[in-house]
PDB file of N, CA and C in Angstrom:
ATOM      1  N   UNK A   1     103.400  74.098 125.171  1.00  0.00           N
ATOM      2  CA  UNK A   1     104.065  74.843 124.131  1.00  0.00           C
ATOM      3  C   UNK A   1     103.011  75.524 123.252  1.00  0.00           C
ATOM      4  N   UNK A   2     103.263  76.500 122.485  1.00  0.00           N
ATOM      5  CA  UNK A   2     102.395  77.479 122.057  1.00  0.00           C
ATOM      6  C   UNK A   2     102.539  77.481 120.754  1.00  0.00           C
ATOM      7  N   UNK A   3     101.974  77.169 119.992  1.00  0.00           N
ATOM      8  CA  UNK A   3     102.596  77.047 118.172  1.00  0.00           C
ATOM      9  C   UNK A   3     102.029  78.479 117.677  1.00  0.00           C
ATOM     10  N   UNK A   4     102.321  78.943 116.632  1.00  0.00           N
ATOM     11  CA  UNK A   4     102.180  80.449 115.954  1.00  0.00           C
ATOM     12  C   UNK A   4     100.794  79.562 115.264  1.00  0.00           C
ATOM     13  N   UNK A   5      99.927  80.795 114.455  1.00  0.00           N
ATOM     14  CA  UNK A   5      99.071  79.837 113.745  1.00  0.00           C
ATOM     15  C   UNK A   5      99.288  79.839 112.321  1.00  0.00           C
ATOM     16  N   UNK A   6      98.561  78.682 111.715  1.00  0.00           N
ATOM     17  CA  UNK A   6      98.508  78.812 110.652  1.00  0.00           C
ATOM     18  C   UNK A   6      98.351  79.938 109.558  1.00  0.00           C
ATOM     19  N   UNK A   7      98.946  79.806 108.484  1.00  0.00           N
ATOM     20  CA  UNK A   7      98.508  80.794 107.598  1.00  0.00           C
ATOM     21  C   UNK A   7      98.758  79.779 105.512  1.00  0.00           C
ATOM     22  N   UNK A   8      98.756  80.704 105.490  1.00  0.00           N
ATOM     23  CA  UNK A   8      98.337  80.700 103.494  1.00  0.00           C
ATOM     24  C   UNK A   8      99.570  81.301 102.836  1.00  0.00           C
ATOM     25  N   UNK A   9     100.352  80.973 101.674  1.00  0.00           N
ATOM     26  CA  UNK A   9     100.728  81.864 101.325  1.00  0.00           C
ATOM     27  C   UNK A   9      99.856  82.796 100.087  1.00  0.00           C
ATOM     28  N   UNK A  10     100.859  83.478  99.979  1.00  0.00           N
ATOM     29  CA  UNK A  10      99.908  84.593  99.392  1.00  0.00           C
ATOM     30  C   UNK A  10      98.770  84.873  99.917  1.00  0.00           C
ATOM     31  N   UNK A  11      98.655  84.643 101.274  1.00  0.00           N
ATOM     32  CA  UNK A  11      97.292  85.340 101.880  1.00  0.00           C
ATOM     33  C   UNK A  11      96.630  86.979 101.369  1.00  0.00           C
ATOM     34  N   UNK A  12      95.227  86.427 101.250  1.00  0.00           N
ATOM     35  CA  UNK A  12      94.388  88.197 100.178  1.00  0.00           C
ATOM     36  C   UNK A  12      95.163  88.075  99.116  1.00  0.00           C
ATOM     37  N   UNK A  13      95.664  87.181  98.248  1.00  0.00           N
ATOM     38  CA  UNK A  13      95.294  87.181  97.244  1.00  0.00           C
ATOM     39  C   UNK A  13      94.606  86.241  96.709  1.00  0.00           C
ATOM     40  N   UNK A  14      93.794  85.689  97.589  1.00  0.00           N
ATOM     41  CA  UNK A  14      92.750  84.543  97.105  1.00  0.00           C
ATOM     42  C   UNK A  14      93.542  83.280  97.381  1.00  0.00           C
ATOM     43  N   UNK A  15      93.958  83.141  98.220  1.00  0.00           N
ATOM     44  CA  UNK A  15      94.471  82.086  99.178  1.00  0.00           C
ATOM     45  C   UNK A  15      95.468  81.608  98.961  1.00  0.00           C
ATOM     46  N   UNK A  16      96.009  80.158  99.055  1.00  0.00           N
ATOM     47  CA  UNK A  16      96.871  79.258  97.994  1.00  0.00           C
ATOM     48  C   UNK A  16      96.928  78.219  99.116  1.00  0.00           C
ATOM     49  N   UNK A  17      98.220  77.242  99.050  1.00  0.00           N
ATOM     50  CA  UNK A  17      98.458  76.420  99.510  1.00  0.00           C
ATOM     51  C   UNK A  17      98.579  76.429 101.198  1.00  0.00           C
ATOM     52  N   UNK A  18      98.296  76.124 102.371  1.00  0.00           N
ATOM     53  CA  UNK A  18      97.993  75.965 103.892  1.00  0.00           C
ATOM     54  C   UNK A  18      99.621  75.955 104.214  1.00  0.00           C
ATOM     55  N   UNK A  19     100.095  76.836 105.097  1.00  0.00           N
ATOM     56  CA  UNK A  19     101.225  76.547 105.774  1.00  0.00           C
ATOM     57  C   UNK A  19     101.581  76.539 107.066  1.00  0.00           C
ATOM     58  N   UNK A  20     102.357  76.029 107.702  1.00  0.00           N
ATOM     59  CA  UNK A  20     102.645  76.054 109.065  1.00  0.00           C
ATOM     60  C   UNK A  20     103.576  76.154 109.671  1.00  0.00           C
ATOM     61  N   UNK A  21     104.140  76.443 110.687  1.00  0.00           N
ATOM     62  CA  UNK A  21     105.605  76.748 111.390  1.00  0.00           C
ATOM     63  C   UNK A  21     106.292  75.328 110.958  1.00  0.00           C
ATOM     64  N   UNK A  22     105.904  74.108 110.686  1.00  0.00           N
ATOM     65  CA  UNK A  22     106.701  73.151 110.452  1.00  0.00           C
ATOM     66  C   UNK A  22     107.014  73.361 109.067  1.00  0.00           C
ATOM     67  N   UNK A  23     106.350  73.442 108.310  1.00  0.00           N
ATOM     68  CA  UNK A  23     106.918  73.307 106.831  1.00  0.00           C
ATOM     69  C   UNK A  23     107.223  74.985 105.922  1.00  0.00           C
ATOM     70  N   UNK A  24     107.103  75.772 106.949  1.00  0.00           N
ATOM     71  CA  UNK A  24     107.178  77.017 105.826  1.00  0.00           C
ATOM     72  C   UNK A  24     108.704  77.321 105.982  1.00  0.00           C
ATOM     73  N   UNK A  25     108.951  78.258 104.413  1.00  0.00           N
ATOM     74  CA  UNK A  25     110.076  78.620 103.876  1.00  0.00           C
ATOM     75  C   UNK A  25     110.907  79.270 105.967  1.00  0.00           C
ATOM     76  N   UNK A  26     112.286  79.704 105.761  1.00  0.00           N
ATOM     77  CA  UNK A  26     113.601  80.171 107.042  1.00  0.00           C
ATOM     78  C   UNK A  26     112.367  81.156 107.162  1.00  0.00           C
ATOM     79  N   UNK A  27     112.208  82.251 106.379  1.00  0.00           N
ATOM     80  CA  UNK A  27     111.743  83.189 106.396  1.00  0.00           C
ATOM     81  C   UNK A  27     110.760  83.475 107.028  1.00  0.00           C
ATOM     82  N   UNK A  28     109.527  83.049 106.402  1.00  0.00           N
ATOM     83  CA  UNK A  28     108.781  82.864 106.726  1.00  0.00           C
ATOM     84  C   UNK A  28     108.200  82.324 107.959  1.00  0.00           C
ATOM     85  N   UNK A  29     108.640  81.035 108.701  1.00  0.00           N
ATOM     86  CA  UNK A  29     108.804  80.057 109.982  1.00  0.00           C
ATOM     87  C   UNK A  29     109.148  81.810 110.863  1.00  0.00           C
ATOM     88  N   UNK A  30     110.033  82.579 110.777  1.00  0.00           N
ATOM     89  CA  UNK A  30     110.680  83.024 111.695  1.00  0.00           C
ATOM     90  C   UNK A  30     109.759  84.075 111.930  1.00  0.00           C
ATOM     91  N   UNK A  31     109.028  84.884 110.607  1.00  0.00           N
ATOM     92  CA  UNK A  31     107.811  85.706 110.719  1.00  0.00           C
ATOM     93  C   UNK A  31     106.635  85.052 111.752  1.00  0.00           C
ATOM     94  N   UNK A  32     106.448  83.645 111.286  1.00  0.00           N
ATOM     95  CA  UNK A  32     105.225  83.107 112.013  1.00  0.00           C
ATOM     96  C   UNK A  32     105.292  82.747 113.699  1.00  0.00           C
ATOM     97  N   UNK A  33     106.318  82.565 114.167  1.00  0.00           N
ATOM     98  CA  UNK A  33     107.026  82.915 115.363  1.00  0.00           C
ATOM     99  C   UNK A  33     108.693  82.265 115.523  1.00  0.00           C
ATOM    100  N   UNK A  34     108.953  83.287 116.517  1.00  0.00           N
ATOM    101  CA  UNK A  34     110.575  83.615 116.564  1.00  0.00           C
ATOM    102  C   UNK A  34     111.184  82.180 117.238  1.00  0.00           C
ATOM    103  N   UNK A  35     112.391  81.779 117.108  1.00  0.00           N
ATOM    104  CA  UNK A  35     112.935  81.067 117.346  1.00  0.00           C
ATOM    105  C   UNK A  35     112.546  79.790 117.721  1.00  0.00           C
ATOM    106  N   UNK A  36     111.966  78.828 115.984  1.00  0.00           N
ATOM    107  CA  UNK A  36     110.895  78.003 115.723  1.00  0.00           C
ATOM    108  C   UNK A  36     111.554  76.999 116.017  1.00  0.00           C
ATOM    109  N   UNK A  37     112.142  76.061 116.781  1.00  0.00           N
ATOM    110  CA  UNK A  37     112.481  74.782 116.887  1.00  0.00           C
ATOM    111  C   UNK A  37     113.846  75.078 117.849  1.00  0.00           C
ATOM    112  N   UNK A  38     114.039  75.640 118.711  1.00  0.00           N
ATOM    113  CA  UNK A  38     114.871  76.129 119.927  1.00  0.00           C
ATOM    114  C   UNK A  38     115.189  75.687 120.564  1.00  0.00           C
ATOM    115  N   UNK A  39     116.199  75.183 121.759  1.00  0.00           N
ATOM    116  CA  UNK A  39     116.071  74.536 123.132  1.00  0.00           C
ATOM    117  C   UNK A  39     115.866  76.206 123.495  1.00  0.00           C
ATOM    118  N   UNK A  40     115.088  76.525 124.696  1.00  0.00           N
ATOM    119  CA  UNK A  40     115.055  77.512 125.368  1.00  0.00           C
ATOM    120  C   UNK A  40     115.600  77.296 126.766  1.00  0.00           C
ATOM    121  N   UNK A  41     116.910  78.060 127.076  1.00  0.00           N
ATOM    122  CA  UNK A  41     117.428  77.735 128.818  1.00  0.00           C
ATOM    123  C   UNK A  41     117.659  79.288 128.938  1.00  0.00           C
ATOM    124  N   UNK A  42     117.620  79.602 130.613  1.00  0.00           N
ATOM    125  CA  UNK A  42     117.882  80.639 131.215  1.00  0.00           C
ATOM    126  C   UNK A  42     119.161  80.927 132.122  1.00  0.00           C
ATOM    127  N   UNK A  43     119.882  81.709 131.654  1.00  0.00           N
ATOM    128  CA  UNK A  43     121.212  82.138 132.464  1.00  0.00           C
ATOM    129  C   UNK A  43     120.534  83.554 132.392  1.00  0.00           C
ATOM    130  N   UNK A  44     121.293  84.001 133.665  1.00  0.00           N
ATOM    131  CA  UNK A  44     121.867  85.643 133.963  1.00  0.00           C
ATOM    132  C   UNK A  44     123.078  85.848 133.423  1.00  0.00           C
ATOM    133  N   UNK A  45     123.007  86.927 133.195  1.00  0.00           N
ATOM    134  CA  UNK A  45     124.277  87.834 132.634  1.00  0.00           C
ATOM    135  C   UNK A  45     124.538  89.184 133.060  1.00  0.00           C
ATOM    136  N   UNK A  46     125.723  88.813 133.709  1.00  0.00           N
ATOM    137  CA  UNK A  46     125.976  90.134 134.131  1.00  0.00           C
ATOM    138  C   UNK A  46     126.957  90.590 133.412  1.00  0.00           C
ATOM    139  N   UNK A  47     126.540  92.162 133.058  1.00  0.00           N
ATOM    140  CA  UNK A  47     127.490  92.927 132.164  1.00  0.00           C
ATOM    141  C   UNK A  47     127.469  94.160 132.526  1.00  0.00           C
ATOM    142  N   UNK A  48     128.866  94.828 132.314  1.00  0.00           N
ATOM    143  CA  UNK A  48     129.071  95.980 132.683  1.00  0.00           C
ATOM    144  C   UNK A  48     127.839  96.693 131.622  1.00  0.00           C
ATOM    145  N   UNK A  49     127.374  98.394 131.781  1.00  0.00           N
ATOM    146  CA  UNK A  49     125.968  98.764 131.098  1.00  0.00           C
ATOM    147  C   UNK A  49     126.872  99.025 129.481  1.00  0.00           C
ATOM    148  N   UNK A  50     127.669  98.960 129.397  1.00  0.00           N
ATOM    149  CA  UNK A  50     128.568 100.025 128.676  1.00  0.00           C
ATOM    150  C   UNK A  50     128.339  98.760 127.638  1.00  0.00           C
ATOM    151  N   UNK A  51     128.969  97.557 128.061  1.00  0.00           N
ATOM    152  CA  UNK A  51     128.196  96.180 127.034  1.00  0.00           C
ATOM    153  C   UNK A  51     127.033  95.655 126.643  1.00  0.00           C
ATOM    154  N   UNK A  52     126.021  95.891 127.181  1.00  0.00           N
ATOM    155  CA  UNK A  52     124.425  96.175 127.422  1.00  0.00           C
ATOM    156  C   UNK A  52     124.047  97.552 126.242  1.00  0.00           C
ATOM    157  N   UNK A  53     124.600  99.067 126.429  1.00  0.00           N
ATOM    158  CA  UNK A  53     124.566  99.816 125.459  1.00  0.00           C
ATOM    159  C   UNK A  53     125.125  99.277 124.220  1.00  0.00           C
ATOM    160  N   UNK A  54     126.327  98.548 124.001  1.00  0.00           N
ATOM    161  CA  UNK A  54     126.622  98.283 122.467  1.00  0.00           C
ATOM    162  C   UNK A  54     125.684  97.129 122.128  1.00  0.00           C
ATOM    163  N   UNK A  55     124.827  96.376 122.485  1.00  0.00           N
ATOM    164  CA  UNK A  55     123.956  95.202 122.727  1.00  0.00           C
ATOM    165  C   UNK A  55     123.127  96.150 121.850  1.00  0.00           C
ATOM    166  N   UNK A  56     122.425  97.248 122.245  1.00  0.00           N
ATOM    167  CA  UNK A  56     121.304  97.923 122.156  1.00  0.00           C
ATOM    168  C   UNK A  56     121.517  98.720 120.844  1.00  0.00           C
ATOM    169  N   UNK A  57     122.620  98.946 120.548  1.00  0.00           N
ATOM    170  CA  UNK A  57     123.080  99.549 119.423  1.00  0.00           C
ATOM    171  C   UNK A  57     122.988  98.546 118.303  1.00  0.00           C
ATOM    172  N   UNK A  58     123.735  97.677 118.133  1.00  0.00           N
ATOM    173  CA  UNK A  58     123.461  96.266 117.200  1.00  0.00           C
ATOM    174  C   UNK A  58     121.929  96.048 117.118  1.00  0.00           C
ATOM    175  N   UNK A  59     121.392  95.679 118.230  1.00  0.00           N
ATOM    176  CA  UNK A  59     119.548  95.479 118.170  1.00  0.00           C
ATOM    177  C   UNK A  59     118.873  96.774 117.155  1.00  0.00           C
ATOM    178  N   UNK A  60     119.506  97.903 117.225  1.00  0.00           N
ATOM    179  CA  UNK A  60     118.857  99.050 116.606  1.00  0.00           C
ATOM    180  C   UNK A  60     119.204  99.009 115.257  1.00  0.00           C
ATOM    181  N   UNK A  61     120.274  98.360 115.088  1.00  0.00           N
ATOM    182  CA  UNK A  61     121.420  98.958 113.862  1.00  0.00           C
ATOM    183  C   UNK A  61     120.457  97.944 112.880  1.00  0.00           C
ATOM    184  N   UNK A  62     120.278  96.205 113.209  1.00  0.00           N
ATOM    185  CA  UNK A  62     120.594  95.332 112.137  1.00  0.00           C
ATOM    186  C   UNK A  62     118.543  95.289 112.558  1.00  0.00           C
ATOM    187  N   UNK A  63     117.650  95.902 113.369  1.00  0.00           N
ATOM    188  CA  UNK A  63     116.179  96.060 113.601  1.00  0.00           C
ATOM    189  C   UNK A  63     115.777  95.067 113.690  1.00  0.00           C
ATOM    190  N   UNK A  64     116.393  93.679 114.849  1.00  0.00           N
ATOM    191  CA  UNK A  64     116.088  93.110 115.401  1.00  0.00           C
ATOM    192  C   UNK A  64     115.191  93.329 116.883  1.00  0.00           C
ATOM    193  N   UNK A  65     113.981  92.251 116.986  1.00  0.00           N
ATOM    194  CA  UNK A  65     112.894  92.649 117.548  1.00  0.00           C
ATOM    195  C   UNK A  65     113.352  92.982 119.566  1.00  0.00           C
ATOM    196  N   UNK A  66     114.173  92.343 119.776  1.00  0.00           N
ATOM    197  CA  UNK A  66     114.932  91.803 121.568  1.00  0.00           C
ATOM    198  C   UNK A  66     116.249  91.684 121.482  1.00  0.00           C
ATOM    199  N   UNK A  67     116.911  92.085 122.759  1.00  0.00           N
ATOM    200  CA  UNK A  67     118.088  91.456 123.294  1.00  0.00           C
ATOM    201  C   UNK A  67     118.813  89.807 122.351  1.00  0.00           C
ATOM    202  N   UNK A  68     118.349  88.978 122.872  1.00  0.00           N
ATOM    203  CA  UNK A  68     117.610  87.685 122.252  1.00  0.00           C
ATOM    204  C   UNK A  68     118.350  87.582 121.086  1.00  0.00           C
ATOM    205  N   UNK A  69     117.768  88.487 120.067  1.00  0.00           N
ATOM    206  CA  UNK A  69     118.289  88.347 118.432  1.00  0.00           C
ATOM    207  C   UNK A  69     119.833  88.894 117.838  1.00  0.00           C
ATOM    208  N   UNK A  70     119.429  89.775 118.983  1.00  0.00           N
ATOM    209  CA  UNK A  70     121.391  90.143 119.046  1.00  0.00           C
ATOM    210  C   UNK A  70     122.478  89.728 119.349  1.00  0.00           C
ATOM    211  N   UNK A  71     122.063  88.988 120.412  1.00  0.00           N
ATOM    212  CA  UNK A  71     122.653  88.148 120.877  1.00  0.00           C
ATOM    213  C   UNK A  71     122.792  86.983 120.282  1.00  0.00           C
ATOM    214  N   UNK A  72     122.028  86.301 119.831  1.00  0.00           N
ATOM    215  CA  UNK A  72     122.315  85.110 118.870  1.00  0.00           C
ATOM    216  C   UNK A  72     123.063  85.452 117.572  1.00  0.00           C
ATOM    217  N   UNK A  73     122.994  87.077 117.176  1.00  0.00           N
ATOM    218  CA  UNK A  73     123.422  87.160 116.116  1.00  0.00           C
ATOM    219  C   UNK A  73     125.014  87.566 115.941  1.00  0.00           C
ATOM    220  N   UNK A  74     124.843  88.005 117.072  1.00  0.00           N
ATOM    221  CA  UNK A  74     126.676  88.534 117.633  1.00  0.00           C
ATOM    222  C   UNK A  74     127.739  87.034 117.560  1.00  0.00           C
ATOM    223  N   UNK A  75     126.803  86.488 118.560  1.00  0.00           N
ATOM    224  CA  UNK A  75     127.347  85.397 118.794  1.00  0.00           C
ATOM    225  C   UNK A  75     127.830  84.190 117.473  1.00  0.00           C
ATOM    226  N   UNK A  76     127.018  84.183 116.671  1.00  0.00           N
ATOM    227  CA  UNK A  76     127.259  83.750 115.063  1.00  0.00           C
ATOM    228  C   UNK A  76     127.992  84.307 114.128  1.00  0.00           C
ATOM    229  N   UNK A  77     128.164  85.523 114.199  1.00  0.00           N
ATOM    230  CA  UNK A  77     128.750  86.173 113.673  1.00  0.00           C
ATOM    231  C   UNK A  77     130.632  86.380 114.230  1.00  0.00           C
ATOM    232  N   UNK A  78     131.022  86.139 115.347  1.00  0.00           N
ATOM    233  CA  UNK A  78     131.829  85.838 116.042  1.00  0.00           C
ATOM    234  C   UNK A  78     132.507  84.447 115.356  1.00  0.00           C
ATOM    235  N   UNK A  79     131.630  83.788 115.683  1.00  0.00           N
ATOM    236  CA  UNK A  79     131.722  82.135 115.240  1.00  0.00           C
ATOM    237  C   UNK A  79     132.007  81.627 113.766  1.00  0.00           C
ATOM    238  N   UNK A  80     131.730  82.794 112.798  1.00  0.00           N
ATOM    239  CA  UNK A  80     131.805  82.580 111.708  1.00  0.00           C
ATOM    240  C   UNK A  80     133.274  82.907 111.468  1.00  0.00           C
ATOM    241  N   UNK A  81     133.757  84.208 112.138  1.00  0.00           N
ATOM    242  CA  UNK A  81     134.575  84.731 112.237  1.00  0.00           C
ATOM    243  C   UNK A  81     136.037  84.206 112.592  1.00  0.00           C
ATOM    244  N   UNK A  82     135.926  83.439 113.514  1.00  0.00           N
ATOM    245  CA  UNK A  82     136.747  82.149 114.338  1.00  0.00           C
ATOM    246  C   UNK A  82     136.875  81.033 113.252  1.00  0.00           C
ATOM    247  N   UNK A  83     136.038  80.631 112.720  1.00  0.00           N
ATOM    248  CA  UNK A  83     136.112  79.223 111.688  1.00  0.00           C
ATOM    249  C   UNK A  83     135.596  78.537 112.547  1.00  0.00           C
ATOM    250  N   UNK A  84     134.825  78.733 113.547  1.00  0.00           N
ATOM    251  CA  UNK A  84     133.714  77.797 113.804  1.00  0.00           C
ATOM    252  C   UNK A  84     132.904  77.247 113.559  1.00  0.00           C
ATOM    253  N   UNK A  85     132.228  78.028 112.972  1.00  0.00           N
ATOM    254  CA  UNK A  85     130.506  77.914 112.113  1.00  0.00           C
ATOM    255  C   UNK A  85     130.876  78.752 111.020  1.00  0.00           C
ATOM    256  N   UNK A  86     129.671  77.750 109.810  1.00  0.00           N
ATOM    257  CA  UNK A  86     129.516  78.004 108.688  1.00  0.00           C
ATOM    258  C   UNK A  86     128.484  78.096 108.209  1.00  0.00           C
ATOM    259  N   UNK A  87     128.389  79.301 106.863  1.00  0.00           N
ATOM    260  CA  UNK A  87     126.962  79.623 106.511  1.00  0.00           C
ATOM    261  C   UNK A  87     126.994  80.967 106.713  1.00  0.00           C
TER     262      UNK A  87
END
């Protein structure tokens, strides 16, 4: 496994306190690398392109970095929607 590296906050401005993907602020963790504490599994998906284009549209719209983020975000957003998930 590959950890992001360390950093500082307020880095250049004369340092401050040492931080790391374990203890730094949502924000931050997600800057230092993406999807920090994950199970990672692989499916295929097959989709007509026409669902793939609105995929690509959302990725553009909300300037998320991959597929990946849209997808998790669709998918939450759905869920919130349902009364599934909260937050």
């Amino acid at each position: 496994m590959v950890y992001p590296p360390a950093f500082t906050k307020n880095q250049g401005a004369g340092g401050g306190e040492k931080m790391d993907w374990m203890n730094a602020p949502t924000k931050l963790a997600q800057e230092a690398g993406r999807n920090v504490g994950g199970i990672k599994a692989s499916k295929t998906i097959s989709l007509p392109i026409s669902y793939w284009a609105l995929l690509e549209q959302v990725r553009n719209h909300k300037g998320f970095k991959n597929g990946n983020e849209a997808i998790c975000y669709v998918i939450m957003e759905k869920a919130k929607e349902l009364g599934l998930e909260v937050g």
